[in-house]
C-alpha atoms as a PDB file:
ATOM      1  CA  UNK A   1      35.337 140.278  95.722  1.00  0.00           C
ATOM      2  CA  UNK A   2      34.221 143.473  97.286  1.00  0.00           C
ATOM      3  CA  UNK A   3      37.240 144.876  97.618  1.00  0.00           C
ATOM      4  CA  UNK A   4      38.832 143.781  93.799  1.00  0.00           C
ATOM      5  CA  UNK A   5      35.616 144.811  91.880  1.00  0.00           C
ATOM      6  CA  UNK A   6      33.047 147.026  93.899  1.00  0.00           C
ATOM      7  CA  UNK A   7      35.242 150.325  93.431  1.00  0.00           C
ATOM      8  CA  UNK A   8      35.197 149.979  89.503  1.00  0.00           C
ATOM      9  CA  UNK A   9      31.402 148.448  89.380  1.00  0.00           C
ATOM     10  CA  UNK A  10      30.714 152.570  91.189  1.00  0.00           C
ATOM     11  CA  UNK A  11      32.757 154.276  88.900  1.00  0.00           C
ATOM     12  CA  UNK A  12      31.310 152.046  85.962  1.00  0.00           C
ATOM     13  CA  UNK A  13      27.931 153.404  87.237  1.00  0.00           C
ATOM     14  CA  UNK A  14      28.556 157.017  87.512  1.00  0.00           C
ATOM     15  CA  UNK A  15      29.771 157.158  84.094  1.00  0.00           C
ATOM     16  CA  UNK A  16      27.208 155.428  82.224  1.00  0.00           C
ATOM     17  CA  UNK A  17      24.568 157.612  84.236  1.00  0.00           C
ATOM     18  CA  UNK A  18      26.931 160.692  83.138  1.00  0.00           C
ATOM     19  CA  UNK A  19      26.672 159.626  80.038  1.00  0.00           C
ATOM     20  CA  UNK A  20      23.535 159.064  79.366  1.00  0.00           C
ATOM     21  CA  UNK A  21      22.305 162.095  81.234  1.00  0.00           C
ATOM     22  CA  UNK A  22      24.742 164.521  78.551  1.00  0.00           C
ATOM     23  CA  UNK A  23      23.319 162.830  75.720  1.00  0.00           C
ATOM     24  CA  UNK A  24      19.850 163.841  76.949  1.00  0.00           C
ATOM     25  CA  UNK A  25      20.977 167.125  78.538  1.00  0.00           C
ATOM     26  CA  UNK A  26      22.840 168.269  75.535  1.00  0.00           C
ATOM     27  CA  UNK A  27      25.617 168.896  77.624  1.00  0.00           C
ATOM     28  CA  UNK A  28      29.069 167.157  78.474  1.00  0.00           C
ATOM     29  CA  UNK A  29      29.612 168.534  81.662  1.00  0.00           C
ATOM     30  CA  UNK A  30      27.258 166.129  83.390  1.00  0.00           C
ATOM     31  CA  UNK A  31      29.439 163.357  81.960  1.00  0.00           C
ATOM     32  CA  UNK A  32      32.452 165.114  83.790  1.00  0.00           C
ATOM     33  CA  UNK A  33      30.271 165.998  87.024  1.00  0.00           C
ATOM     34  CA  UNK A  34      28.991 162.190  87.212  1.00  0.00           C
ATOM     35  CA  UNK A  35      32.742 160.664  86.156  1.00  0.00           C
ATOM     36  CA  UNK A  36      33.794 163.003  88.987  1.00  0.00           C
ATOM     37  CA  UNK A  37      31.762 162.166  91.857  1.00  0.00           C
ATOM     38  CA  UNK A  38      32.026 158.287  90.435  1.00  0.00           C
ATOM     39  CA  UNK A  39      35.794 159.025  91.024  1.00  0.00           C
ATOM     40  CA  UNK A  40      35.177 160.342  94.554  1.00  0.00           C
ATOM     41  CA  UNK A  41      32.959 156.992  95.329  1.00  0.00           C
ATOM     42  CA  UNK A  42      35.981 154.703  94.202  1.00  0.00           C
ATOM     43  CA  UNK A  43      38.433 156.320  95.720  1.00  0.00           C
ATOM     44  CA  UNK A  44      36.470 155.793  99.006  1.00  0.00           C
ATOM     45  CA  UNK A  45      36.074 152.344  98.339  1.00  0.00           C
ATOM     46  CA  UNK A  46      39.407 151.869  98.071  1.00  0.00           C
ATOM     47  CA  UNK A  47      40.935 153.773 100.520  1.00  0.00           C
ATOM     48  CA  UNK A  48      38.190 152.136 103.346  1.00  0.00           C
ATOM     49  CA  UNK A  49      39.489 148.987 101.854  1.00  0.00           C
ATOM     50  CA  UNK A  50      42.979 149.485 102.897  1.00  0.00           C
ATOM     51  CA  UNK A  51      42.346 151.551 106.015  1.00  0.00           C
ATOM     52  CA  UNK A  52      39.451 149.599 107.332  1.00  0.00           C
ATOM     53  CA  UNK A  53      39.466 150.810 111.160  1.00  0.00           C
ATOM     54  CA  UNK A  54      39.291 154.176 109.340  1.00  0.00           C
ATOM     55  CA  UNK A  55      35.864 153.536 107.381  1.00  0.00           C
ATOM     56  CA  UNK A  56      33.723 156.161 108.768  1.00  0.00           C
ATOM     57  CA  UNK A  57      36.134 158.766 108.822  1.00  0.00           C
ATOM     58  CA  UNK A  58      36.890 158.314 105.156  1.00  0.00           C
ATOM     59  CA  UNK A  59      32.642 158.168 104.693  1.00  0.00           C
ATOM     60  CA  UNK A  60      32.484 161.350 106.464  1.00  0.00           C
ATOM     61  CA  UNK A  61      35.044 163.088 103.956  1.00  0.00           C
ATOM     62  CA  UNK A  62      33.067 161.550 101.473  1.00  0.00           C
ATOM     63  CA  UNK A  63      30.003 162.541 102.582  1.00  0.00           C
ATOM     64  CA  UNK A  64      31.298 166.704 102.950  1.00  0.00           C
ATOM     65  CA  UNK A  65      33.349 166.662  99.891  1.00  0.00           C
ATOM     66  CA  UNK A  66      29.927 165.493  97.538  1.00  0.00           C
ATOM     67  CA  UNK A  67      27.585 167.077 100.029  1.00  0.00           C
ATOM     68  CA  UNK A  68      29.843 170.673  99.731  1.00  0.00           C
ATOM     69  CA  UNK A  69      30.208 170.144  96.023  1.00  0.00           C
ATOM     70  CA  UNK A  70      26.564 169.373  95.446  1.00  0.00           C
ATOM     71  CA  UNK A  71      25.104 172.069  97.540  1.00  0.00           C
ATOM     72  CA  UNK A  72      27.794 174.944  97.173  1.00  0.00           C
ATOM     73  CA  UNK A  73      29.825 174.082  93.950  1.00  0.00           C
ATOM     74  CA  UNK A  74      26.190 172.915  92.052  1.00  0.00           C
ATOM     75  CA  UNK A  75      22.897 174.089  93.559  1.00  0.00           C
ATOM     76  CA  UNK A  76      23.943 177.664  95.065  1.00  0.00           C
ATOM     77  CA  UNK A  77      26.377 178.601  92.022  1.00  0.00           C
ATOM     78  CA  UNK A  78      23.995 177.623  89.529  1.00  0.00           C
ATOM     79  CA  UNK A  79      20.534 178.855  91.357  1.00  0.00           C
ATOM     80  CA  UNK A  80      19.311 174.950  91.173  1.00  0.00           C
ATOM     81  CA  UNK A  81      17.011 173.868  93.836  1.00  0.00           C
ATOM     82  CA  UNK A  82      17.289 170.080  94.659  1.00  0.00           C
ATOM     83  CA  UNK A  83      14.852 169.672  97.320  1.00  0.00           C
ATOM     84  CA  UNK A  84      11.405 168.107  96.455  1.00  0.00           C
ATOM     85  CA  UNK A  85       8.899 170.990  96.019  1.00  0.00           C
ATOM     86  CA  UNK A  86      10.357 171.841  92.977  1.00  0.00           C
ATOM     87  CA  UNK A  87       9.775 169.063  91.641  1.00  0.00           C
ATOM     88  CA  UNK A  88       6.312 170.758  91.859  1.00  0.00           C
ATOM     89  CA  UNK A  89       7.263 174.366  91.046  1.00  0.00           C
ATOM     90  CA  UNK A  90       9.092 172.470  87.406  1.00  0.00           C
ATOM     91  CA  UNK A  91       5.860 170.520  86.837  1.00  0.00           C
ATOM     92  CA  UNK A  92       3.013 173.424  86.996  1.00  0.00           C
ATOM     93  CA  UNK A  93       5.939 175.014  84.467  1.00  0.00           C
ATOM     94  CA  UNK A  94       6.262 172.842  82.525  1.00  0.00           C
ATOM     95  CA  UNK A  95       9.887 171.877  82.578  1.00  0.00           C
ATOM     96  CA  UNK A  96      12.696 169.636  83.661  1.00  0.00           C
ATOM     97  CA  UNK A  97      15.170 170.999  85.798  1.00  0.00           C
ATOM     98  CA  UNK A  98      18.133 169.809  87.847  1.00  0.00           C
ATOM     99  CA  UNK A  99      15.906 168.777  90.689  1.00  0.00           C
ATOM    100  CA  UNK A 100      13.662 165.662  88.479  1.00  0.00           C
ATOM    101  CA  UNK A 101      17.279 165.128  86.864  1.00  0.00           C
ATOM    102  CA  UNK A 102      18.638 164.635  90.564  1.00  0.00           C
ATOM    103  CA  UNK A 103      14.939 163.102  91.851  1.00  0.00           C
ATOM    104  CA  UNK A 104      15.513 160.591  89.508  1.00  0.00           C
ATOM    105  CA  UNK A 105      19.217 159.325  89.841  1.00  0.00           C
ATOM    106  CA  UNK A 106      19.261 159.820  93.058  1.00  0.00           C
ATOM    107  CA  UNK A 107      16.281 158.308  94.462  1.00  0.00           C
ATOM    108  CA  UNK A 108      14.963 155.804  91.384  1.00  0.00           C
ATOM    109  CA  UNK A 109      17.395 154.916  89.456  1.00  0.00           C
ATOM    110  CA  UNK A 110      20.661 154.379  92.307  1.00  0.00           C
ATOM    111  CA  UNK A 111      18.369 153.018  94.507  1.00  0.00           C
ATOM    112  CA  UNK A 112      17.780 149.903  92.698  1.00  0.00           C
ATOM    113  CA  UNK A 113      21.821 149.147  92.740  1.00  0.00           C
ATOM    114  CA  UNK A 114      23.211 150.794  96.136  1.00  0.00           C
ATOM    115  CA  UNK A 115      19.716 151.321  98.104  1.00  0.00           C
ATOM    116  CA  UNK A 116      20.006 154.538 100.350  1.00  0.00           C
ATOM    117  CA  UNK A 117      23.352 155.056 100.002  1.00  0.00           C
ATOM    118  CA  UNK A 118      22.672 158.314  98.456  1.00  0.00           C
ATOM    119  CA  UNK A 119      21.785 159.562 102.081  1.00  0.00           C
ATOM    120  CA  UNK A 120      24.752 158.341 103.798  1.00  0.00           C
ATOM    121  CA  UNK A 121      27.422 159.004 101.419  1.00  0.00           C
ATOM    122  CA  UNK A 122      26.208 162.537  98.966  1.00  0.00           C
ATOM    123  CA  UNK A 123      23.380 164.635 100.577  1.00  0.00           C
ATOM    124  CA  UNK A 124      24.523 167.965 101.951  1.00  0.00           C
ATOM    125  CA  UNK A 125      22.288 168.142 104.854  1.00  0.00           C
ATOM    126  CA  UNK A 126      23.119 165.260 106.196  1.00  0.00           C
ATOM    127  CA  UNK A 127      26.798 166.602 106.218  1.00  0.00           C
ATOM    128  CA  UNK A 128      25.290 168.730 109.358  1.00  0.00           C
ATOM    129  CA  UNK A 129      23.440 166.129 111.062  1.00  0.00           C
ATOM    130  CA  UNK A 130      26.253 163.658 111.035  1.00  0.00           C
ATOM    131  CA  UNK A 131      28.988 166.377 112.580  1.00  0.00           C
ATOM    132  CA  UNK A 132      26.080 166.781 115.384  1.00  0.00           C
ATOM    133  CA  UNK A 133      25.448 163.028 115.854  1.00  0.00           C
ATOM    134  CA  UNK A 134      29.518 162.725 116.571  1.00  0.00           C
ATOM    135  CA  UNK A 135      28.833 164.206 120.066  1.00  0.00           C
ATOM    136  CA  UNK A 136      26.400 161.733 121.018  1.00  0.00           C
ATOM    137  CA  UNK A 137      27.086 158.453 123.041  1.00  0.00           C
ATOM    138  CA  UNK A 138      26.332 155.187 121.181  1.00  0.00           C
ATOM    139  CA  UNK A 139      23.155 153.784 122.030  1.00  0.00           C
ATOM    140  CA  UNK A 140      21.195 156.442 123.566  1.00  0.00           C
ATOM    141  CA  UNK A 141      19.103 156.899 120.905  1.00  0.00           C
ATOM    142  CA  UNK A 142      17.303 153.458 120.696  1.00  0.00           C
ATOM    143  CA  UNK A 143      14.361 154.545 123.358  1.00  0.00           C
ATOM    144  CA  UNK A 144      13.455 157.316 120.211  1.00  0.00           C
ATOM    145  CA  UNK A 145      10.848 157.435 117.898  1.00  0.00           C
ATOM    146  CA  UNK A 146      10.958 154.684 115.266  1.00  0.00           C
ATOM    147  CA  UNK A 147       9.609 155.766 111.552  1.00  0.00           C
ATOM    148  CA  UNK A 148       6.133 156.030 111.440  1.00  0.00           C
ATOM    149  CA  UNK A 149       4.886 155.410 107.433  1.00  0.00           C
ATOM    150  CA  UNK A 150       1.917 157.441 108.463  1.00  0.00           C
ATOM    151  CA  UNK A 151       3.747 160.782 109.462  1.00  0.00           C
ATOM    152  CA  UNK A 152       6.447 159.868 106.802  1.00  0.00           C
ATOM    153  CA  UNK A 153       3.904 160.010 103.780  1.00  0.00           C
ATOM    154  CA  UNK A 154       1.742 163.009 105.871  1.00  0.00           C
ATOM    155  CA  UNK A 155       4.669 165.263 105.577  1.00  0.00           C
ATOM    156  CA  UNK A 156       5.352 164.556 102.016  1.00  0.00           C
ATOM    157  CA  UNK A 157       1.617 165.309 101.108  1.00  0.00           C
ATOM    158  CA  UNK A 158       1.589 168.318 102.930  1.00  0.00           C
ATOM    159  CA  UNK A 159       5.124 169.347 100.945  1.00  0.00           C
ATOM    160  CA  UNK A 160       3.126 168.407  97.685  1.00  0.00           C
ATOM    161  CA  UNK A 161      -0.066 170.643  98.918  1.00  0.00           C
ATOM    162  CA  UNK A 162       2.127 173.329  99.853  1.00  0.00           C
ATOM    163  CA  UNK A 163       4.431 173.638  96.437  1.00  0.00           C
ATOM    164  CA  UNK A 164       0.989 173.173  94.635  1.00  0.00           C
ATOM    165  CA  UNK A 165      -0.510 176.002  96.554  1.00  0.00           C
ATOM    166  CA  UNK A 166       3.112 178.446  96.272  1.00  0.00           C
ATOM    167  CA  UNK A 167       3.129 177.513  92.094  1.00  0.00           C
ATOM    168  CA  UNK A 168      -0.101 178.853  91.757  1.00  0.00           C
ATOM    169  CA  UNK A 169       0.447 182.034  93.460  1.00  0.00           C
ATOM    170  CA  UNK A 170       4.001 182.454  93.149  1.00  0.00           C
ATOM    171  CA  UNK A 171       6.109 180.618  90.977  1.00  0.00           C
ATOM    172  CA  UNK A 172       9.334 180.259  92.220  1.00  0.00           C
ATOM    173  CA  UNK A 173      10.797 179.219  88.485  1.00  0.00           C
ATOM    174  CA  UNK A 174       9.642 182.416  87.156  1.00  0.00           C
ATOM    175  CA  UNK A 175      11.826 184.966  89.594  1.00  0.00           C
ATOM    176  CA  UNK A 176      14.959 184.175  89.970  1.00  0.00           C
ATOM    177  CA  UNK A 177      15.149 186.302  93.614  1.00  0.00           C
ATOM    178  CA  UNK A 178      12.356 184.053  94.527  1.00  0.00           C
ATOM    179  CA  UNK A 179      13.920 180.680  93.588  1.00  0.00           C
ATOM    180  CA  UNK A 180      17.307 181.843  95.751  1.00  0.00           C
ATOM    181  CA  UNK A 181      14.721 182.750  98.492  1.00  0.00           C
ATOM    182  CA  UNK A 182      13.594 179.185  98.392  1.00  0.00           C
ATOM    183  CA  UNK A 183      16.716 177.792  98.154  1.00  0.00           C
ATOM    184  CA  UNK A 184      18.045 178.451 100.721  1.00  0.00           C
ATOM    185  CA  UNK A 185      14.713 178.757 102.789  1.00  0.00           C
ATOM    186  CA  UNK A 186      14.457 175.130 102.711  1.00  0.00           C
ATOM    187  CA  UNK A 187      17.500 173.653 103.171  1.00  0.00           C
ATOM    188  CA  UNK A 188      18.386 176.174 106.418  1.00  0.00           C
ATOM    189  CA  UNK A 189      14.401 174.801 107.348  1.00  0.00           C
ATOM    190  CA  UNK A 190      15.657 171.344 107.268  1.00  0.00           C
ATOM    191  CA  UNK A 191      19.163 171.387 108.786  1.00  0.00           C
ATOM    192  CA  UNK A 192      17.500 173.632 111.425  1.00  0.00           C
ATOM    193  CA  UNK A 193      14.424 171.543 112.098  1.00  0.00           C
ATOM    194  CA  UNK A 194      16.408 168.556 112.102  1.00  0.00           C
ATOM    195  CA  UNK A 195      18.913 169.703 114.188  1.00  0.00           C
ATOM    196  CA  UNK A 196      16.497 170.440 116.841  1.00  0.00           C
ATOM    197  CA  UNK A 197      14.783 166.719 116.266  1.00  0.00           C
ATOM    198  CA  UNK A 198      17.759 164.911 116.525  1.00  0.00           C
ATOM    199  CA  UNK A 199      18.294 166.908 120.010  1.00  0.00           C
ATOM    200  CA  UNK A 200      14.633 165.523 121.066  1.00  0.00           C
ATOM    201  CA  UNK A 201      14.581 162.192 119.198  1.00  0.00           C
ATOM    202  CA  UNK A 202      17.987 161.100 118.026  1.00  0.00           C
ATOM    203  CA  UNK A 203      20.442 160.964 115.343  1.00  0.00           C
ATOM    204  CA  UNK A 204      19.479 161.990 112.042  1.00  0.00           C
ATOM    205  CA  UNK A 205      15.824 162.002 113.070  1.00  0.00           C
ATOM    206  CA  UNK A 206      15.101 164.370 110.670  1.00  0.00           C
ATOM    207  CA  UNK A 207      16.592 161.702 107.985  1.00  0.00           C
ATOM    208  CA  UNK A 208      14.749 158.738 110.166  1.00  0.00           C
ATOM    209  CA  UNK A 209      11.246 160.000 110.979  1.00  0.00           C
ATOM    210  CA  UNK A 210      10.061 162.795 107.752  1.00  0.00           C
ATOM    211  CA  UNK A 211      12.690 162.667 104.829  1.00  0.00           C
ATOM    212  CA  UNK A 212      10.166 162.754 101.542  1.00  0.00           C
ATOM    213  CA  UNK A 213      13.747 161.750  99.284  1.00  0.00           C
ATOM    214  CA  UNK A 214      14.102 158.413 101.853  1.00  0.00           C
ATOM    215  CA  UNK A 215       9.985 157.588 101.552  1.00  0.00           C
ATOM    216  CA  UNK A 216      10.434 157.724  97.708  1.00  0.00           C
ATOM    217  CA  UNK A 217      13.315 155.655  97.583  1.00  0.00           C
ATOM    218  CA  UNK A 218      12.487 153.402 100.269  1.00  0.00           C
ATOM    219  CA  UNK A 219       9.747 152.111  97.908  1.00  0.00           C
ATOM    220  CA  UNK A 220      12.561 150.921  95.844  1.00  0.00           C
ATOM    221  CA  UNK A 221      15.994 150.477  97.886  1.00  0.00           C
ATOM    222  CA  UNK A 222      14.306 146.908  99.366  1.00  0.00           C
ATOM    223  CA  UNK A 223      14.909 145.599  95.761  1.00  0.00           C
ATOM    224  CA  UNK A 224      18.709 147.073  95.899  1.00  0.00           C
ATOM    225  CA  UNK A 225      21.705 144.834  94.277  1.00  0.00           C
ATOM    226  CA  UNK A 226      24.305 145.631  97.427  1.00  0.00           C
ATOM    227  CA  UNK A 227      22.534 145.212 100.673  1.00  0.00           C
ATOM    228  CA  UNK A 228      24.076 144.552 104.408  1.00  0.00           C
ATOM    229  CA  UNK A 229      24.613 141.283 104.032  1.00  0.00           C
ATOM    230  CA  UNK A 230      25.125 138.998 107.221  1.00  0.00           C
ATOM    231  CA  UNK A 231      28.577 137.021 106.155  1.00  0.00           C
ATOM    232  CA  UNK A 232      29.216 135.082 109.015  1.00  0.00           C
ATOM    233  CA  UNK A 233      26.083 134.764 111.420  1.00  0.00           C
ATOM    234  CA  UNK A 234      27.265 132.015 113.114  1.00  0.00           C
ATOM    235  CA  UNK A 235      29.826 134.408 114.967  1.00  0.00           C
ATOM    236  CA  UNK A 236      26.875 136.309 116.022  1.00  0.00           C
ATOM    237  CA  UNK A 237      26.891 136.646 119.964  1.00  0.00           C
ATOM    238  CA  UNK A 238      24.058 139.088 120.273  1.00  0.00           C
ATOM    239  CA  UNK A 239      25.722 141.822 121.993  1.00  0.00           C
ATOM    240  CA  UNK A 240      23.725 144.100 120.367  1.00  0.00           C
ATOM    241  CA  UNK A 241      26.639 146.484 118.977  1.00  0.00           C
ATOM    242  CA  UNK A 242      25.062 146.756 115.337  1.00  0.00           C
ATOM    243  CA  UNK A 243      21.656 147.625 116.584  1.00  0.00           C
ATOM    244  CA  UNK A 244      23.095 150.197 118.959  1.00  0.00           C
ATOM    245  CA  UNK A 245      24.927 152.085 116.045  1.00  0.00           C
ATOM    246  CA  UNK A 246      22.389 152.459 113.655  1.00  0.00           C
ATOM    247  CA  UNK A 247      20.670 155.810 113.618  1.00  0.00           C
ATOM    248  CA  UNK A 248      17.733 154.791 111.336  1.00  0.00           C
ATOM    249  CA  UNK A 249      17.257 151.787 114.292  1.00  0.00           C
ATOM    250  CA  UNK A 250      16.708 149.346 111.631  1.00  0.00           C
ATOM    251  CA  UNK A 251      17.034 145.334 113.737  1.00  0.00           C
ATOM    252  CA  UNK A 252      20.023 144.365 112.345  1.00  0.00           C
ATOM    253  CA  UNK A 253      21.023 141.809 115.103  1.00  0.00           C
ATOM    254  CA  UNK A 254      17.817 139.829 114.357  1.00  0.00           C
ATOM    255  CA  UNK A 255      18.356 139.778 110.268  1.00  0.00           C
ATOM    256  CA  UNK A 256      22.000 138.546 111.210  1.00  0.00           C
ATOM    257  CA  UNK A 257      20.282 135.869 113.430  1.00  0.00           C
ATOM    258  CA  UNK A 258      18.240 134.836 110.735  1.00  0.00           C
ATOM    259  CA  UNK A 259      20.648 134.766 108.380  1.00  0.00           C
ATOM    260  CA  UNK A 260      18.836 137.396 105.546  1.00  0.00           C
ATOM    261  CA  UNK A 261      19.866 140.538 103.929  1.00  0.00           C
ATOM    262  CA  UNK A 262      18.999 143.975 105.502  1.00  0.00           C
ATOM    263  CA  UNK A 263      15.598 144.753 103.534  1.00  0.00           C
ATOM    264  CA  UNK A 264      14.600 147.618 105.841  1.00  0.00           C
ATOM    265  CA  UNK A 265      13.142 150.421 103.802  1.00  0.00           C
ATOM    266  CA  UNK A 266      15.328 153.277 105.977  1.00  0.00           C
ATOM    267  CA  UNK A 267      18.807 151.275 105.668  1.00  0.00           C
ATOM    268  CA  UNK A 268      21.003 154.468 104.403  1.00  0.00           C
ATOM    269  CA  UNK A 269      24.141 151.616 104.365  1.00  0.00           C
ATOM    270  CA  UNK A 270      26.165 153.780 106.589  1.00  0.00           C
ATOM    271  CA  UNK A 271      27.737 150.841 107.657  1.00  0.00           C
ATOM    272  CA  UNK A 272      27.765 152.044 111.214  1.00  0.00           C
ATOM    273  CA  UNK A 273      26.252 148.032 111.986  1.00  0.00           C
ATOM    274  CA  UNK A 274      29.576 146.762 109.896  1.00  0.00           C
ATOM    275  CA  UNK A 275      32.358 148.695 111.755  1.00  0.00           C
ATOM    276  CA  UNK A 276      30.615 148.297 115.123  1.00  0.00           C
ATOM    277  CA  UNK A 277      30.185 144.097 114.918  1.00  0.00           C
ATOM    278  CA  UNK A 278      33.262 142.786 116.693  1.00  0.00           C
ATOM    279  CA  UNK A 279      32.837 139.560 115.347  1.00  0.00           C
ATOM    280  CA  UNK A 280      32.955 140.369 111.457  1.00  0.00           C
ATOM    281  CA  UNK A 281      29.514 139.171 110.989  1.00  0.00           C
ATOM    282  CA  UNK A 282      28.444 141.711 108.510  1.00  0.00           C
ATOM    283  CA  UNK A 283      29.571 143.518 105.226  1.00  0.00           C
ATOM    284  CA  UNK A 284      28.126 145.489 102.265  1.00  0.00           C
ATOM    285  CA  UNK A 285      27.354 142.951  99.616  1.00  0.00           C
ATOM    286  CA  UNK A 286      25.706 141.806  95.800  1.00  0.00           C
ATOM    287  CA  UNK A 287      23.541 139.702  95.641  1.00  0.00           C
ATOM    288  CA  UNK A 288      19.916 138.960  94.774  1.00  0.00           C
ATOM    289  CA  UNK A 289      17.675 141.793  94.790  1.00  0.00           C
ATOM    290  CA  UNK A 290      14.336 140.127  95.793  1.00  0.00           C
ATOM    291  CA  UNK A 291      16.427 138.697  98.902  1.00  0.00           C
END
């Protein structure tokens, strides 16, 4: 089924969200930008359909062509600053900018059908923690720092305190200088900060232990449509293989064993667990949300 429907049920996706964000934009060229990356998402599916041993190779193009397009072709060309404080910065001015636009899809509405996948599959950081995480050896991460909800929700109040502080002073929206300044500021923070995390604590720690986008949608990606689904458990011979390759060290061995869908909160569905199960016990999957 997955591999007949699940490329036209993305691109089916992509375009209604295009369309409906024109209509309210004013503006076709979100229809073409959403029909677009819907495009690049099917033509993934597809391709990882019929090259299967190939599956996170063709994720990783996937990954740097929306990442690069996002970042480069989108947010630097048109001065649009994705990352959450301006959410803020928007707010104390009153407007709606790319970044709620993006805050939304991305992380509320997407969510709710594909989980994470967002974070595995489109954001342009993570295009530069997954080239550093191909140097590491599987399974030397799992002694690191599991996410703590308490640092994961302190770091996104201290963003919020911080962008309420800077829109007070210094609007960002206002100055045009400024918003390039922040820009860039943030994401070379991030990639830089995580970088040197995922040297100390693992791959994508950055992603794993602080990422405000992944606490947001977390709330909501447990209640996902597709989820990593356990297909054949019974071929299950713990080896351990699917908890070694995930880098958000979700227990994937033990929802196999138990026969239920991934429901972990920080599942990106990288599908890391799928490729590395010798046994075929696990694929991406529809089914019931509240299971």
């Amino acid at each position: 089924m997955r591999k007949n429907r699940l490329p036209f049920y993305v691109l089916f996706i992509f375009i209604a969200i295009g369309a409906i964000v024109a209509v309210f934009r004013e503006n076709n060229w979100y229809f073409l930008m959403f029909a677009m990356i819907g495009g690049i998402c099917m033509t993934s599916v597809m391709v990882t359909d019929r090259y299967p041993r190939l599956s996170q190779t063709i994720r990783l193009v996937q990954l740097s062509a929306l990442g690069i397009f996002l970042f480069a072709g989108l947010s630097l060309r048109l001065n649009v600053n994705f990352q959450f404080p301006q959410i803020i910065f928007d707010s104390a001015a009153g407007i709606v900018s790319g970044a709620l636009v993006q805050f939304l899809i991305a992380r509320a509405v997407v969510p709710f059908i594909f989980g994470n996948g967002f974070c595995s599959r489109a954001c342009w950081d993570a295009v530069i923690f997954e080239l550093a995480d191909q140097g590491r050896k599987r399974g030397q991460d799992r002694s690191g720092k599991k996410r703590s909800e308490f640092l994961a929700w302190g770091y996104l109040a201290a963003l919020i305190v911080l962008a309420v502080i800077v829109s007070q002073w210094h609007n960002p929206v206002y100055d045009d200088m400024a918003r390039r300044y922040w820009l860039i500021g943030e994401n070379l923070w991030i990639v830089v900060f995580g970088l040197g995390m995922t040297n100390l604590l693992g791959r994508r720690a950055y992603c794993r232990l602080l990422c405000p986008f992944l606490t947001l949608s977390g709330l909501v990606s447990r209640f996902s449509i597709f989820k990593i689904t356990p297909v054949n458990p019974d071929a299950c011979n713990a080896c351990s293989l699917c908890n070694l390759s995930c880098p958000m060290m979700v227990n994937v061995m033990e929802a196999v064993r138990n026969r239920h869908r991934i429901q972990n909160r920080q599942c990106i569905l990288c599908e890391r667990c799928v490729d590395a199960c010798p046994n075929g016990c696990l694929k991406i999957a529809a089914g019931n949300p509240l299971r």
